[in-house]
Protein backbone atom coordinates (compact mmCIF):
# COMPACT_ATOMS: atom_id res chain seq x y z
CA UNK A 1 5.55 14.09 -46.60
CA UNK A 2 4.59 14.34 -43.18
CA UNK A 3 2.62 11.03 -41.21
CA UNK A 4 0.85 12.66 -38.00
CA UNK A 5 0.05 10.09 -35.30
CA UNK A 6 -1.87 10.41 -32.15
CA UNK A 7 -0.60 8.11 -30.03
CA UNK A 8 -2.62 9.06 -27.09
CA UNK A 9 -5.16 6.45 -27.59
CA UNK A 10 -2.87 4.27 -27.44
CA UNK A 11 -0.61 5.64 -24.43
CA UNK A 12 -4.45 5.81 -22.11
CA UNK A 13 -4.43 1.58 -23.37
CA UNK A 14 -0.79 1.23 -22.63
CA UNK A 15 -1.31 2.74 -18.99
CA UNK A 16 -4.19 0.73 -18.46
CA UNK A 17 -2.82 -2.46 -19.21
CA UNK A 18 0.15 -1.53 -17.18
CA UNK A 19 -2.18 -0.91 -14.15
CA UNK A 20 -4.71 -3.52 -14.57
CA UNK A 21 -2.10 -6.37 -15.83
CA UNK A 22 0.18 -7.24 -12.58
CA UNK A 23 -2.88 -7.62 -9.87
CA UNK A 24 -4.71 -9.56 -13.13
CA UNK A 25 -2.09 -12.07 -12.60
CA UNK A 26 -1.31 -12.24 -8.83
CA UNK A 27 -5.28 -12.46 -8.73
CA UNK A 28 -4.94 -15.92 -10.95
CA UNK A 29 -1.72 -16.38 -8.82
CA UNK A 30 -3.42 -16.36 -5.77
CA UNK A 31 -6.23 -18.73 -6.58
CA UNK A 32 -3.87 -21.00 -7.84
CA UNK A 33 -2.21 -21.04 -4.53
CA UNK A 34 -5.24 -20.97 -2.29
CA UNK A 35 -5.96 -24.18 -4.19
CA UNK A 36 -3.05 -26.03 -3.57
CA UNK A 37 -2.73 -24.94 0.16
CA UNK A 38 -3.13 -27.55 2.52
CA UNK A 39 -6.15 -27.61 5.09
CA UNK A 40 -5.78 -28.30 8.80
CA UNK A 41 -7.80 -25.12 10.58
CA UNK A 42 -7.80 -23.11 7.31
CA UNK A 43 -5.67 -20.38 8.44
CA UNK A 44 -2.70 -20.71 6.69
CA UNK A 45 -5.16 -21.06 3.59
CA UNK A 46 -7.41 -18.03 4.57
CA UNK A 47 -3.75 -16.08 5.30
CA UNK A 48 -2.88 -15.39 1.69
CA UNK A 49 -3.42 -11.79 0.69
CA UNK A 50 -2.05 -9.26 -1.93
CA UNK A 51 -0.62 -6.00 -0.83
CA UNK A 52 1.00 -3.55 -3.39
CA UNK A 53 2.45 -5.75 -6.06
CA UNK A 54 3.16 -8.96 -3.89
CA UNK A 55 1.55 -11.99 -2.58
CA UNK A 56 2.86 -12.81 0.79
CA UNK A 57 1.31 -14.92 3.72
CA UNK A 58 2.61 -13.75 7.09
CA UNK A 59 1.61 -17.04 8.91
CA UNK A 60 4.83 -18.17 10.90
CA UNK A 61 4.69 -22.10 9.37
CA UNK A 62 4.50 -20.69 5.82
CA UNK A 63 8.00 -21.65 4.87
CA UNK A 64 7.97 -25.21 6.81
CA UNK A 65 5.07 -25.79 4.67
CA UNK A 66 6.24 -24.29 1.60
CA UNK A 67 9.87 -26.29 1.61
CA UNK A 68 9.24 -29.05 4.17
CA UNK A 69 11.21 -30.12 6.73
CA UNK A 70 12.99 -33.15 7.37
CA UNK A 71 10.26 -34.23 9.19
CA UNK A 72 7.26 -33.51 6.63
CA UNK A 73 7.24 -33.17 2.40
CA UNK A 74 7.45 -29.91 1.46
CA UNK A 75 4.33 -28.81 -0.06
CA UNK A 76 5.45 -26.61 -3.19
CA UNK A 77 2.07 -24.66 -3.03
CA UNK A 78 3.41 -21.48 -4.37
CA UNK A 79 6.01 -22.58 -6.26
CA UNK A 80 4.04 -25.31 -8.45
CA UNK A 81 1.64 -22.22 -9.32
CA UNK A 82 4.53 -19.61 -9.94
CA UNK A 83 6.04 -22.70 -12.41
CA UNK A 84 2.47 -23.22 -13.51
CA UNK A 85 0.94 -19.83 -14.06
CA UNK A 86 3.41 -19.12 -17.48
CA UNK A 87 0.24 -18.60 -19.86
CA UNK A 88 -1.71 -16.09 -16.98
CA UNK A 89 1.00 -13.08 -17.34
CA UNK A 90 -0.56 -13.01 -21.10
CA UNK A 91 -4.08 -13.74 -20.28
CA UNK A 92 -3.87 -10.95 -18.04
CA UNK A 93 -2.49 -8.74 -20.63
CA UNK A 94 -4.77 -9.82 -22.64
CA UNK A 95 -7.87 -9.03 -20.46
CA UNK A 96 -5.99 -5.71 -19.35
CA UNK A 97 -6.41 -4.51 -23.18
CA UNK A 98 -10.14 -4.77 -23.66
């Protein structure tokens, strides 16, 4: 007996999702972020992009901000939303597969 299956159906899905997926979830990523990024003039805020498969901010007081100093509290902006985004990377998928 002999069981023919087109898979390519499911390999155009698979692709897709693959694709779509990753900037699904730095999108989320990055609004998470944006939200918990402090405010003075609103550039370090406003700095925040997405380019390939990374989120980056090229501001030079990113990382004083990010990890504090020993004069200021670091902020944790990315990292709380890295630690808090878990659930997204399926959601993503998720939306990715419709």
């Amino acid at each position: 007996m002999k069981v023919r299956i087109d898979s390519s159906r499911l390999e155009r899905k698979l692709g897709k999702v693959q694709k779509e997926a990753p900037r699904l979830y730095l999108d989320s990523l990055m609004k998470r972020t944006k939200n918990r990024t402090p405010v003075d003039t609103g550039t370090l805020k406003s700095s925040w992009i997405i380019r390939g498969l990374v989120l980056l901010n090229n501001t030079p007081y990113v990382k004083p901000v990010e990890f504090g100093t020993r004069y200021q509290p670091a902020q944790l902006m990315l990292t709380t939303s890295i630690l808090e985004s878990g659930r997204d990377w399926e959601k993503a998928i998720k939306k990715a597969y419709r």
